[in-house]
PDB file of N, CA and C in Angstrom:
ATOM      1  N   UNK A   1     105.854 -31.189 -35.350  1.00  0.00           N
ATOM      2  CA  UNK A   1     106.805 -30.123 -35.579  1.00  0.00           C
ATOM      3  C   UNK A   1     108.035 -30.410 -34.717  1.00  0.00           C
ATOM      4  N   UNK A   2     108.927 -29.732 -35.307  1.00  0.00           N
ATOM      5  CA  UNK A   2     110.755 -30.420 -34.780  1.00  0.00           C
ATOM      6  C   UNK A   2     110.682 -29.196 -33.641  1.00  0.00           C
ATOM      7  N   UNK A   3     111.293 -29.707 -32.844  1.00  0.00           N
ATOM      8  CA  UNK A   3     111.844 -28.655 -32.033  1.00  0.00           C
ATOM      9  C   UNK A   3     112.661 -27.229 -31.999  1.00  0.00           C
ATOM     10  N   UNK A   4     113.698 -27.958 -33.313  1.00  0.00           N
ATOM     11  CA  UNK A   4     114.353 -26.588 -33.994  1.00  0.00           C
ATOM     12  C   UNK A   4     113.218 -25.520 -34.035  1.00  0.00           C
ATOM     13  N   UNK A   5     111.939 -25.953 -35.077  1.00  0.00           N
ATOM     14  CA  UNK A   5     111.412 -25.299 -35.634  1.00  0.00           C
ATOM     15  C   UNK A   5     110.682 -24.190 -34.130  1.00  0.00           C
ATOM     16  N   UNK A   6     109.981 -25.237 -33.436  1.00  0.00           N
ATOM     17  CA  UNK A   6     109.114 -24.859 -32.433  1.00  0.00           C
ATOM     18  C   UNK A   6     109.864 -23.687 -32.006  1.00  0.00           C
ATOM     19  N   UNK A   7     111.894 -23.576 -31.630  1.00  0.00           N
ATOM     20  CA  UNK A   7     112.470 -22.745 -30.936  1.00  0.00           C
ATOM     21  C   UNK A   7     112.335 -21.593 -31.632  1.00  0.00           C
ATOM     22  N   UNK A   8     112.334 -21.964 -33.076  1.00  0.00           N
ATOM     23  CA  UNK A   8     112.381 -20.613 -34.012  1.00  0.00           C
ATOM     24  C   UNK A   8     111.263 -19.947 -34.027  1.00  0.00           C
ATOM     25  N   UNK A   9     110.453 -20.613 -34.039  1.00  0.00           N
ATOM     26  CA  UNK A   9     108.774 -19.438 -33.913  1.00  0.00           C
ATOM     27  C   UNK A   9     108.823 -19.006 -32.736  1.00  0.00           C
ATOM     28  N   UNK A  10     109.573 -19.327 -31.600  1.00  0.00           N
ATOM     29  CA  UNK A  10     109.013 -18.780 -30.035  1.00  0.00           C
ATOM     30  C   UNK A  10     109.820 -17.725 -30.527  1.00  0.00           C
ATOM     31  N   UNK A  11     111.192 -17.910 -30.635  1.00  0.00           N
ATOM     32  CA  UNK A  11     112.154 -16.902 -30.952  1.00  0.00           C
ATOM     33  C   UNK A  11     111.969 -15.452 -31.697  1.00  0.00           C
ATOM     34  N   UNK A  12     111.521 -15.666 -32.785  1.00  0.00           N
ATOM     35  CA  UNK A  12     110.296 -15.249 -33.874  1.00  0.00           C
ATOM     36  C   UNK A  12     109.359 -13.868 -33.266  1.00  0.00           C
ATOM     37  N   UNK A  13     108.389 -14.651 -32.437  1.00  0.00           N
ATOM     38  CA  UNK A  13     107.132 -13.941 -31.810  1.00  0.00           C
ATOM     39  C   UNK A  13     107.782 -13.163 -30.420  1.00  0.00           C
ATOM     40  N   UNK A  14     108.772 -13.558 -29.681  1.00  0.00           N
ATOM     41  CA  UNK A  14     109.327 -12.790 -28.733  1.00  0.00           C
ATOM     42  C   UNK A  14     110.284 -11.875 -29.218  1.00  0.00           C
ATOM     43  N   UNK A  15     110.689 -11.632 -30.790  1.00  0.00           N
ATOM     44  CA  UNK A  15     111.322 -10.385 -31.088  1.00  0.00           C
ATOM     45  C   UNK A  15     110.276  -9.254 -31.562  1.00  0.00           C
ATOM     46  N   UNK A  16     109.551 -10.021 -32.173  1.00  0.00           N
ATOM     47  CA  UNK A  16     108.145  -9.148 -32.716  1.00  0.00           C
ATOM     48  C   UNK A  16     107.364  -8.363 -31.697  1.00  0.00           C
ATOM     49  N   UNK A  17     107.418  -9.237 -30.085  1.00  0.00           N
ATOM     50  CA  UNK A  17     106.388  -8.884 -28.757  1.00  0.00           C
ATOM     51  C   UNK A  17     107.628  -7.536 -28.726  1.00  0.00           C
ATOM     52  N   UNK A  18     108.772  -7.329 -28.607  1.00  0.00           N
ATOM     53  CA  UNK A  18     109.846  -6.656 -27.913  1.00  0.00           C
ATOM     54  C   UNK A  18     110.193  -5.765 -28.773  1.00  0.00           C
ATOM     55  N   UNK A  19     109.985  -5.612 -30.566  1.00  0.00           N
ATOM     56  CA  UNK A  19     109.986  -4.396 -31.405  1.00  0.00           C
ATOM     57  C   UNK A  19     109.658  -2.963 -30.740  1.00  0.00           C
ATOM     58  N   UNK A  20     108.979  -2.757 -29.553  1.00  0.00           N
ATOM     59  CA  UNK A  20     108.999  -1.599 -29.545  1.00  0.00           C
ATOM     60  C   UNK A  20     107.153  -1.183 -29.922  1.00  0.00           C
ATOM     61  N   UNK A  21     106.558  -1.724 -30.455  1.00  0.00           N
ATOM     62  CA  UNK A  21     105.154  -1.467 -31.293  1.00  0.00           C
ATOM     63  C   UNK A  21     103.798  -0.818 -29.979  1.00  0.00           C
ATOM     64  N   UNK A  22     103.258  -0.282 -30.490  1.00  0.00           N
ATOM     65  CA  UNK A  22     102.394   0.045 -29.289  1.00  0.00           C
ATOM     66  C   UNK A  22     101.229  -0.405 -29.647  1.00  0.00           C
ATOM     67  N   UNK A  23     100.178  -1.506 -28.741  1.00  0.00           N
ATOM     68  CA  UNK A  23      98.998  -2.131 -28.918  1.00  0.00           C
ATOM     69  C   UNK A  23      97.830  -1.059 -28.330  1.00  0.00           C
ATOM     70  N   UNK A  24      97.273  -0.627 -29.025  1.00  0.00           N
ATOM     71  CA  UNK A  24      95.852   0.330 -28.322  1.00  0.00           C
ATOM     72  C   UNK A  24      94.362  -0.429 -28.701  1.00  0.00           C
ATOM     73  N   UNK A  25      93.685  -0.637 -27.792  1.00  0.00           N
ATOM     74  CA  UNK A  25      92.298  -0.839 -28.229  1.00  0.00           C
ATOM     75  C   UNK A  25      91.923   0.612 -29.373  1.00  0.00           C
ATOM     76  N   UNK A  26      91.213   0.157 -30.638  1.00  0.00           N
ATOM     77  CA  UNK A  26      91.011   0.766 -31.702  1.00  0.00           C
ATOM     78  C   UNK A  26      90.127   2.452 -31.421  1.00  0.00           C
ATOM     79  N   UNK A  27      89.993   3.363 -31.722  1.00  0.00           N
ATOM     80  CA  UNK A  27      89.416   4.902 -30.731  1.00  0.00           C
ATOM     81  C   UNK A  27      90.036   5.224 -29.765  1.00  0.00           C
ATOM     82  N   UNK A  28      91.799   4.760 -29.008  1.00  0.00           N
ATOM     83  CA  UNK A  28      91.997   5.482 -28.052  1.00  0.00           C
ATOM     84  C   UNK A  28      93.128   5.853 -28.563  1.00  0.00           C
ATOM     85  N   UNK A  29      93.860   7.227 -28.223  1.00  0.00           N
ATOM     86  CA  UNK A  29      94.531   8.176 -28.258  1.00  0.00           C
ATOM     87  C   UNK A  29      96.032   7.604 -27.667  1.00  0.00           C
ATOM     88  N   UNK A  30      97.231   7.339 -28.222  1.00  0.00           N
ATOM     89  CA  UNK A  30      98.481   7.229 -27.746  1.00  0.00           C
ATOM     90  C   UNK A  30      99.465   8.236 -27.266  1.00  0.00           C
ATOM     91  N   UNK A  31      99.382   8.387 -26.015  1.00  0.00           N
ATOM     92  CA  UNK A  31     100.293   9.574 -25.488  1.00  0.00           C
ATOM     93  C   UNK A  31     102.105   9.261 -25.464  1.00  0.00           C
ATOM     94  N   UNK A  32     102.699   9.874 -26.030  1.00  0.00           N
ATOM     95  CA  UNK A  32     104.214   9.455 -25.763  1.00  0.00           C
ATOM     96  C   UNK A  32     104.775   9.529 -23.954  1.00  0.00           C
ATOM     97  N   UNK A  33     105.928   9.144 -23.817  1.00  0.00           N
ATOM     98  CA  UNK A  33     105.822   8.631 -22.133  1.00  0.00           C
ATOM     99  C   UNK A  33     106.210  10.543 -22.010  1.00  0.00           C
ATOM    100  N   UNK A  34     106.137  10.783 -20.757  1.00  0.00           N
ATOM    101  CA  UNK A  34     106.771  12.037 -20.274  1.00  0.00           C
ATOM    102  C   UNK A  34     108.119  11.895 -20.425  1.00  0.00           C
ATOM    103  N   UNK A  35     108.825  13.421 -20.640  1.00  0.00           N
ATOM    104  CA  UNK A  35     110.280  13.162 -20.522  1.00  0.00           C
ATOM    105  C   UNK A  35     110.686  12.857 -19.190  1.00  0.00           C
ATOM    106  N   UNK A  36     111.548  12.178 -18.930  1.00  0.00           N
ATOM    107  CA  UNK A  36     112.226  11.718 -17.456  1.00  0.00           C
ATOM    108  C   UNK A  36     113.025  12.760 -17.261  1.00  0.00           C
ATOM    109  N   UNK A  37     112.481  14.461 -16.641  1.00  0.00           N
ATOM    110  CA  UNK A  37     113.657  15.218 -16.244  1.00  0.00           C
ATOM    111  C   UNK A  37     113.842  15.420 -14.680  1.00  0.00           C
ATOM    112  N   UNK A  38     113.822  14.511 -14.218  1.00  0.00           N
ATOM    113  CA  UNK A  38     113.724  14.306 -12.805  1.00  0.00           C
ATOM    114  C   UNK A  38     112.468  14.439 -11.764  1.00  0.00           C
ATOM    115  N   UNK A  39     112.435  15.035 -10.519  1.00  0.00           N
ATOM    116  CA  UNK A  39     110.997  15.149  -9.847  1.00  0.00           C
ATOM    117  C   UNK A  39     110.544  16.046 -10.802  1.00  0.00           C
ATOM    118  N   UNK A  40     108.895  15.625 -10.501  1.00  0.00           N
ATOM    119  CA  UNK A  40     108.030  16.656 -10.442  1.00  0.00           C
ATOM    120  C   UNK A  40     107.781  17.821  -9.869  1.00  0.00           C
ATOM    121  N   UNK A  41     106.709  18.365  -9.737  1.00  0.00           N
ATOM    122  CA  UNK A  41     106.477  19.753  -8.818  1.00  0.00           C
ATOM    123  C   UNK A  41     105.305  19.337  -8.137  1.00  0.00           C
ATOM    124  N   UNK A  42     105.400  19.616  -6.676  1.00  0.00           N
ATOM    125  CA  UNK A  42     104.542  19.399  -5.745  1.00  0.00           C
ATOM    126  C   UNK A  42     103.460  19.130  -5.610  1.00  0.00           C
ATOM    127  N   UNK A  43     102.950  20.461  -6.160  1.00  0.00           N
ATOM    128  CA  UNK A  43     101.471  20.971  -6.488  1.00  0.00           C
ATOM    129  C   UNK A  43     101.280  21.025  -7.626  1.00  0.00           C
ATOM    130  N   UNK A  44      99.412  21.113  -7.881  1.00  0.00           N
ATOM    131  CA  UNK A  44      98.999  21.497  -9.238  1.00  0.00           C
ATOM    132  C   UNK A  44      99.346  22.794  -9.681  1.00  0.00           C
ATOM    133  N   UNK A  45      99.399  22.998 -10.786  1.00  0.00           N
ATOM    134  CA  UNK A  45      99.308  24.734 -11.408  1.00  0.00           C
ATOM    135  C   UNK A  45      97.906  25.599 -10.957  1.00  0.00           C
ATOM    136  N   UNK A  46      98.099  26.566 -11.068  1.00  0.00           N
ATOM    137  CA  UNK A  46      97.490  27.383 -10.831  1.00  0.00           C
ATOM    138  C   UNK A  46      95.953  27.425 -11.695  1.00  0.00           C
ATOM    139  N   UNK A  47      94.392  27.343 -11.978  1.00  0.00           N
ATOM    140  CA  UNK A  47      93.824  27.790 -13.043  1.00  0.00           C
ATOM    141  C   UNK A  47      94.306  28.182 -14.271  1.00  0.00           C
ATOM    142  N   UNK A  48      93.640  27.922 -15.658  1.00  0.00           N
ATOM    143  CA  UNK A  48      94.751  29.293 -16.725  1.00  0.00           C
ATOM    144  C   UNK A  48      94.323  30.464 -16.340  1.00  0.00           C
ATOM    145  N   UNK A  49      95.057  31.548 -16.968  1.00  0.00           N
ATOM    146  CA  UNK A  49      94.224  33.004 -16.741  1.00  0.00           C
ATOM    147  C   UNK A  49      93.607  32.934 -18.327  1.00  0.00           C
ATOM    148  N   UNK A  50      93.084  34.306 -17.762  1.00  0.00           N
ATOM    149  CA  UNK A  50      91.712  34.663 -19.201  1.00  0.00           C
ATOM    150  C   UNK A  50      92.904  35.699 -19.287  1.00  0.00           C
ATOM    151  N   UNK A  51      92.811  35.356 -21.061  1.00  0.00           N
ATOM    152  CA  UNK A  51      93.513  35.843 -22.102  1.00  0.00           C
ATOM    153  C   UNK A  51      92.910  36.817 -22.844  1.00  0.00           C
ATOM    154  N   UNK A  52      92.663  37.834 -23.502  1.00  0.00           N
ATOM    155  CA  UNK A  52      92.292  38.702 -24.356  1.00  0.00           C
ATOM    156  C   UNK A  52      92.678  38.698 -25.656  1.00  0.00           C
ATOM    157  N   UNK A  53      91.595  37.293 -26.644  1.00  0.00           N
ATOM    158  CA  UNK A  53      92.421  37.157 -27.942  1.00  0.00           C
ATOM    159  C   UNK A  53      91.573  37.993 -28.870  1.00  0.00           C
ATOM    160  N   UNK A  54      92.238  39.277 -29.302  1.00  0.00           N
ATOM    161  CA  UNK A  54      92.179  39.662 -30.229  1.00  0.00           C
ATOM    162  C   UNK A  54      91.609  39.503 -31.621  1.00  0.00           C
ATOM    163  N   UNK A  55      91.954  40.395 -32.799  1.00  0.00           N
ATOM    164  CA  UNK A  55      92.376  39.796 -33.744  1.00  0.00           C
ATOM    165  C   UNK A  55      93.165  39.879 -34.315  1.00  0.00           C
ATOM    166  N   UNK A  56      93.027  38.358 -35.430  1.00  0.00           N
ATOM    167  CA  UNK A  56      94.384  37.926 -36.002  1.00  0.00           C
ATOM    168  C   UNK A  56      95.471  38.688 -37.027  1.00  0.00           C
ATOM    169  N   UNK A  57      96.391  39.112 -36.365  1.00  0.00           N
ATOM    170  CA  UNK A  57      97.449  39.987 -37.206  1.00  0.00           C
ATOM    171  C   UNK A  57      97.317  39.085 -38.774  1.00  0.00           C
ATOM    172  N   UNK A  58      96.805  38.399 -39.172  1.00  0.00           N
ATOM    173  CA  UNK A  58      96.990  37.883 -40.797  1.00  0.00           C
ATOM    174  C   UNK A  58      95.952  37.204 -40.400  1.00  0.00           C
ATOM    175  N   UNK A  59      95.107  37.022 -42.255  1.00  0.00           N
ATOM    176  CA  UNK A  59      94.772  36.017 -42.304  1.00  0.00           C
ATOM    177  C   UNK A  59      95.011  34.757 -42.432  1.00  0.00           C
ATOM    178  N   UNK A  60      94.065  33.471 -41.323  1.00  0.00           N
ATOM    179  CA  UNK A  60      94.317  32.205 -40.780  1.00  0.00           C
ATOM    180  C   UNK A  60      95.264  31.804 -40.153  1.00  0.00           C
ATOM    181  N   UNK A  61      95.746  32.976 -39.307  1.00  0.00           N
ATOM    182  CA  UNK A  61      96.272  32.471 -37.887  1.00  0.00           C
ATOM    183  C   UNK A  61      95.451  32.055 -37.015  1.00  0.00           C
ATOM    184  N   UNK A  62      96.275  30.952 -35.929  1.00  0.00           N
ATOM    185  CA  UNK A  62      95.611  30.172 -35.411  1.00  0.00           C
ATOM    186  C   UNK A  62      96.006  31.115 -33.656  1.00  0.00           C
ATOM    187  N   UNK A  63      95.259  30.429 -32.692  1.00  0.00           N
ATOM    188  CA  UNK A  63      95.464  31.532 -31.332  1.00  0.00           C
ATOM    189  C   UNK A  63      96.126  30.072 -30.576  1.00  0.00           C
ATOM    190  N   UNK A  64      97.048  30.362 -30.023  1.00  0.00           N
ATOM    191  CA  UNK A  64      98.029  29.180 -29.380  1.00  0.00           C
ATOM    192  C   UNK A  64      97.827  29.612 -28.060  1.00  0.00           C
ATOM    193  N   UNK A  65      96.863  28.842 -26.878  1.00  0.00           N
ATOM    194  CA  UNK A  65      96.736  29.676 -25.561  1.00  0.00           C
ATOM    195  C   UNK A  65      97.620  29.535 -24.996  1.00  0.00           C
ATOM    196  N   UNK A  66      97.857  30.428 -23.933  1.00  0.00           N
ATOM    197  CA  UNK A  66      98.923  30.426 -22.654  1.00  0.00           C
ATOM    198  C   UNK A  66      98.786  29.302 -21.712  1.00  0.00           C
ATOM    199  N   UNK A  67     100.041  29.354 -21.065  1.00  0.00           N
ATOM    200  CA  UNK A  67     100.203  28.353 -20.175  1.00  0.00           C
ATOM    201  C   UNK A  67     100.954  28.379 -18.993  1.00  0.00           C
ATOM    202  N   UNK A  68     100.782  27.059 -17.580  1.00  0.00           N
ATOM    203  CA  UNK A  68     101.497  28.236 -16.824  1.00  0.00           C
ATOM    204  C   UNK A  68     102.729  27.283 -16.967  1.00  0.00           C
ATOM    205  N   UNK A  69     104.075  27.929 -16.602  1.00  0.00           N
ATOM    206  CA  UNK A  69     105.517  27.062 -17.042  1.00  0.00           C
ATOM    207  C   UNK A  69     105.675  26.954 -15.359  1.00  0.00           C
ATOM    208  N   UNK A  70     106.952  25.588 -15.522  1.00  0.00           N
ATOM    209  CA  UNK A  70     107.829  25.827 -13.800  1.00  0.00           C
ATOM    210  C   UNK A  70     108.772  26.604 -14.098  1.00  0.00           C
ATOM    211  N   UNK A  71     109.060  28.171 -13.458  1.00  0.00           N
ATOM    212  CA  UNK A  71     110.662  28.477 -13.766  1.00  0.00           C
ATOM    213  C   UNK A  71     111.089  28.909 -12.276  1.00  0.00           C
ATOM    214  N   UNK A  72     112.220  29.292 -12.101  1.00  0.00           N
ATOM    215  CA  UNK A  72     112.322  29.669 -10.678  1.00  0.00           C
ATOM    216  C   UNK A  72     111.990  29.306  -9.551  1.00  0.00           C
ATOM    217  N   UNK A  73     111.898  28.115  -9.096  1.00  0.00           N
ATOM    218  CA  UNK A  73     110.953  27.215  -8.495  1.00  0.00           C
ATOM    219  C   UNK A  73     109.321  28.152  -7.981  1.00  0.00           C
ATOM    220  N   UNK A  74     108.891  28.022  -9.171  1.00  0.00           N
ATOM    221  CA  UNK A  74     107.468  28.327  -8.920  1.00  0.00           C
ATOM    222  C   UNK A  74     106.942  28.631 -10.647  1.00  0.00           C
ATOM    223  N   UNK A  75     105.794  28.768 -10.406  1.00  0.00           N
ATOM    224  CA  UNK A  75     104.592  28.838 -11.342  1.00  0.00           C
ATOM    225  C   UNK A  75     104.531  30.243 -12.367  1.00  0.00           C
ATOM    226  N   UNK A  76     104.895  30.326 -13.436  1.00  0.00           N
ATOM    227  CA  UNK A  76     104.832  31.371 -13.937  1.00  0.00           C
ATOM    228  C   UNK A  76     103.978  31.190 -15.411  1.00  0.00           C
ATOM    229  N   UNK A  77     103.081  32.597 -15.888  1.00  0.00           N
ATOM    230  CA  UNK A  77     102.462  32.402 -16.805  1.00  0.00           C
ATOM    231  C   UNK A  77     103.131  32.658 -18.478  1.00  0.00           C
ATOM    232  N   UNK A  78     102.919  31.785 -19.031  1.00  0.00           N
ATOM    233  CA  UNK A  78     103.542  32.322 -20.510  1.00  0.00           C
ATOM    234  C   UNK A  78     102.491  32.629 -21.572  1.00  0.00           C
ATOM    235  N   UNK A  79     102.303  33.827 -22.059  1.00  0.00           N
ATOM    236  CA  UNK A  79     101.345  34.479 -22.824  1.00  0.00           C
ATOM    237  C   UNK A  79     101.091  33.519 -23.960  1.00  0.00           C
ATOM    238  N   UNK A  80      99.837  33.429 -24.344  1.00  0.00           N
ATOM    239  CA  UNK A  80      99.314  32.736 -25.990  1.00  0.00           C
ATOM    240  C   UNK A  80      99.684  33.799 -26.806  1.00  0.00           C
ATOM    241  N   UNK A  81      99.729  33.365 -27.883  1.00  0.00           N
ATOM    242  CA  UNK A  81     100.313  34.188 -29.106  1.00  0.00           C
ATOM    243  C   UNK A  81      99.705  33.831 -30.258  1.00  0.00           C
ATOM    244  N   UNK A  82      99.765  34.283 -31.023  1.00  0.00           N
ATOM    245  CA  UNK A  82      99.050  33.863 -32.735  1.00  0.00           C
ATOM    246  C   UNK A  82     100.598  33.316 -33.350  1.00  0.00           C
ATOM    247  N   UNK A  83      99.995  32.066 -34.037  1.00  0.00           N
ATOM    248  CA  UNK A  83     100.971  31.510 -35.025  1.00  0.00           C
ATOM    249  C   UNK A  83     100.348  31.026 -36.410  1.00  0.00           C
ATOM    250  N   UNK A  84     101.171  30.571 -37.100  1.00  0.00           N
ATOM    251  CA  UNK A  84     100.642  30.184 -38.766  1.00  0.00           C
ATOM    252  C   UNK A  84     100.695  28.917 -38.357  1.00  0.00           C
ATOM    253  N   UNK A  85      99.470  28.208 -39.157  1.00  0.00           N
ATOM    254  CA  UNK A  85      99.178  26.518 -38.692  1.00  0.00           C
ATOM    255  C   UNK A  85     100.171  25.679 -39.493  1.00  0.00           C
ATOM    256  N   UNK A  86     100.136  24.742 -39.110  1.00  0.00           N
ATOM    257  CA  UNK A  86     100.955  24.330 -40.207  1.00  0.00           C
ATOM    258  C   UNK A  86      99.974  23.172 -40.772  1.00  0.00           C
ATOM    259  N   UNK A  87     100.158  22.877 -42.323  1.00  0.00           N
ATOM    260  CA  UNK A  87      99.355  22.411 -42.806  1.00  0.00           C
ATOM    261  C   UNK A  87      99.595  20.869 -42.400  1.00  0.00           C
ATOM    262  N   UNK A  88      98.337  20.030 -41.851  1.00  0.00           N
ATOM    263  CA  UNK A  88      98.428  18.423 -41.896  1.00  0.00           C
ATOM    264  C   UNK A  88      98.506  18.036 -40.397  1.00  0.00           C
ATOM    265  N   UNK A  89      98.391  19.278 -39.764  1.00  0.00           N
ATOM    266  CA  UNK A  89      99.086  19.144 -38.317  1.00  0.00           C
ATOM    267  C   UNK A  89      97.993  19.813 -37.119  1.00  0.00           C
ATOM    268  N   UNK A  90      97.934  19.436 -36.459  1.00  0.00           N
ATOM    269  CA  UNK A  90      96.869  19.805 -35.361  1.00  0.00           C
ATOM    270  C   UNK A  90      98.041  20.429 -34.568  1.00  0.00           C
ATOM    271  N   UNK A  91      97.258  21.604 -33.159  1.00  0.00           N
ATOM    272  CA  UNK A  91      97.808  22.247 -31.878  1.00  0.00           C
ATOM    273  C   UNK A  91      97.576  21.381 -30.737  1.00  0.00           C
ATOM    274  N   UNK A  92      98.395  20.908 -30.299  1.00  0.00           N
ATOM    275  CA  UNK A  92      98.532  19.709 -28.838  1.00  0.00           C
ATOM    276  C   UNK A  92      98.787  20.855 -27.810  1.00  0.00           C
ATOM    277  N   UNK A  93      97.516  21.356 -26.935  1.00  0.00           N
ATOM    278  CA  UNK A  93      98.321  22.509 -25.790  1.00  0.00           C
ATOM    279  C   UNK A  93      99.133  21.893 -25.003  1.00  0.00           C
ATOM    280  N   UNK A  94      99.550  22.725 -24.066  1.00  0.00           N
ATOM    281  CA  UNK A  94     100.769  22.475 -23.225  1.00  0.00           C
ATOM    282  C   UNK A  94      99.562  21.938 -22.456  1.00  0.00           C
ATOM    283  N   UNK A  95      99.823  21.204 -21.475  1.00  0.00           N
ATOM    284  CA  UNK A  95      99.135  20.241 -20.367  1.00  0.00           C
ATOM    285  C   UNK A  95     100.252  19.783 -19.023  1.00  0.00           C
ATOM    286  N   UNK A  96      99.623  19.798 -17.939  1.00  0.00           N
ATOM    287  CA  UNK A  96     100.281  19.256 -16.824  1.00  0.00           C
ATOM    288  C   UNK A  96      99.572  17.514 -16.511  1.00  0.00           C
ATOM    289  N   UNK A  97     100.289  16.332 -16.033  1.00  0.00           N
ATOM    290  CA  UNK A  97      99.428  15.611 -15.514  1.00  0.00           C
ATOM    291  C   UNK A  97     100.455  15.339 -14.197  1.00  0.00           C
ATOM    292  N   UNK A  98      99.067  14.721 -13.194  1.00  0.00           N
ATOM    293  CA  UNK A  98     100.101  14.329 -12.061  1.00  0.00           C
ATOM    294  C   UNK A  98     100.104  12.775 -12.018  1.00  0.00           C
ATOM    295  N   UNK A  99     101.469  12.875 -11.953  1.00  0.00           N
ATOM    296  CA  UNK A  99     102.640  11.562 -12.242  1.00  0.00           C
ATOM    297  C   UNK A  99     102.754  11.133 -10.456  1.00  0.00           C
ATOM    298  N   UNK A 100     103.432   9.908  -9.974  1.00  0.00           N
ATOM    299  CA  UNK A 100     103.506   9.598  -8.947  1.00  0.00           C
ATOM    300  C   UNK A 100     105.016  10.357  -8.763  1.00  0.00           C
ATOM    301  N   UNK A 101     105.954  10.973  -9.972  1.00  0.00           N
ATOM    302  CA  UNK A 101     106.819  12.071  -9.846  1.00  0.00           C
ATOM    303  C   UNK A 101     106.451  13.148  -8.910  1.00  0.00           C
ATOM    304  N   UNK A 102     105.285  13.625  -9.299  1.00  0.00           N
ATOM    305  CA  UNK A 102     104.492  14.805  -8.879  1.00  0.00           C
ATOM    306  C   UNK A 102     104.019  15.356 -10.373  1.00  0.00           C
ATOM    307  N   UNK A 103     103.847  16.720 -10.339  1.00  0.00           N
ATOM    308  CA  UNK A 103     103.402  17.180 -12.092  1.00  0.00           C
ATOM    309  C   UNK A 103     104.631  17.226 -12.599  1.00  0.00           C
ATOM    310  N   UNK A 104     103.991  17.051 -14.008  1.00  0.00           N
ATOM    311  CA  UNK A 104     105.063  17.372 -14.956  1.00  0.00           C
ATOM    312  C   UNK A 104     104.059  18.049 -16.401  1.00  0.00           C
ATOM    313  N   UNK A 105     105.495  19.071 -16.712  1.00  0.00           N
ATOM    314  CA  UNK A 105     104.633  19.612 -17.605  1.00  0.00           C
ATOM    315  C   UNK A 105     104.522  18.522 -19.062  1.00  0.00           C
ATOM    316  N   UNK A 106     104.053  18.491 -19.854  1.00  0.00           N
ATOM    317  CA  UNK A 106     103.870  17.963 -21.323  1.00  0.00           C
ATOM    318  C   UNK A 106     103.684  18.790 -21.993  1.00  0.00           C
ATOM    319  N   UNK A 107     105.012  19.846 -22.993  1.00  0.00           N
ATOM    320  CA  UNK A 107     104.952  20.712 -23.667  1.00  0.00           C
ATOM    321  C   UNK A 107     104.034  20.770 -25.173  1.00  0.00           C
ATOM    322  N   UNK A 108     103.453  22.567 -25.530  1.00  0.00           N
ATOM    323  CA  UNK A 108     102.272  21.789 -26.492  1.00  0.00           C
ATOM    324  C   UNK A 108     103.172  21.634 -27.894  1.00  0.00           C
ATOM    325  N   UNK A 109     102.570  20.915 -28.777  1.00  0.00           N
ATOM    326  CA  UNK A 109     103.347  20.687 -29.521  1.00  0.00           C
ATOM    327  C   UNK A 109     102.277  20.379 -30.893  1.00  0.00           C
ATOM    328  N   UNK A 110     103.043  20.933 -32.372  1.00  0.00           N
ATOM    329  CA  UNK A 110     102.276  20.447 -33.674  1.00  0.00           C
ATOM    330  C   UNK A 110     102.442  18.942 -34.105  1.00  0.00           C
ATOM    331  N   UNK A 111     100.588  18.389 -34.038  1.00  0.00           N
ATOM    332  CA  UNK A 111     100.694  17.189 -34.263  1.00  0.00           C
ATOM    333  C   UNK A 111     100.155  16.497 -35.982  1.00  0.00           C
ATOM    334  N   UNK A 112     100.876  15.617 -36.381  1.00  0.00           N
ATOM    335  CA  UNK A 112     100.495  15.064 -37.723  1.00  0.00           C
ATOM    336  C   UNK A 112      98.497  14.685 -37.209  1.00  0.00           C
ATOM    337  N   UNK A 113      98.054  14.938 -38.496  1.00  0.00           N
ATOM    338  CA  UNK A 113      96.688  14.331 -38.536  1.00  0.00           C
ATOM    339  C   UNK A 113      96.636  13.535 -38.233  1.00  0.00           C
TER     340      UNK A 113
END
């Protein structure tokens, strides 16, 4: 093989490595990165609290639990609520993880199947 050629396949496979593509061993779960909105918060959150879910103002609402938010520099709780599902789409709760930032929240969000 010519050298041209050899340069063109390296060339080739190092745009393909650098697309952007994400490699997972097959059964594990791909998390998107956290948003970069600067530090974290110190400490962990608080426990959740116990919620009192009802019932559902309509039928096949789904119960979206509470969570605790950062506002004001500190820990505050935001009530679960009933929402309509949306079809094809799963509930991602809100979640904290600790980052070498400190925590950060990961807002919950509707996910494709």
């Amino acid at each position: 093989m010519n050298r041209r050629r050899m340069l063109a396949i390296a060339l080739a496979g190092g745009a393909a490595g650098l697309s952007g593509c994400v490699i997972a061993p097959l059964g594990t779960r791909y998390e998107p990165p956290l948003p970069d909105d600067g530090p974290g918060v110190g400490y962990a959150p608080p426990p959740p609290q116990a919620e009192v879910i009802g019932v559902a103002p309509a039928l096949g609402m789904v119960w979206l639990g509470g969570y605790w938010a950062w506002a004001g520099g500190r820990y505050t709780w935001q009530a679960g609520h009933w929402a309509h599902p949306r079809p094809g789409y799963h509930w991602v709760p809100h979640a904290w993880v600790n980052t070498r930032r400190g925590w950060v929240h990961r807002p919950g969000h509707w996910k494709r199947r």
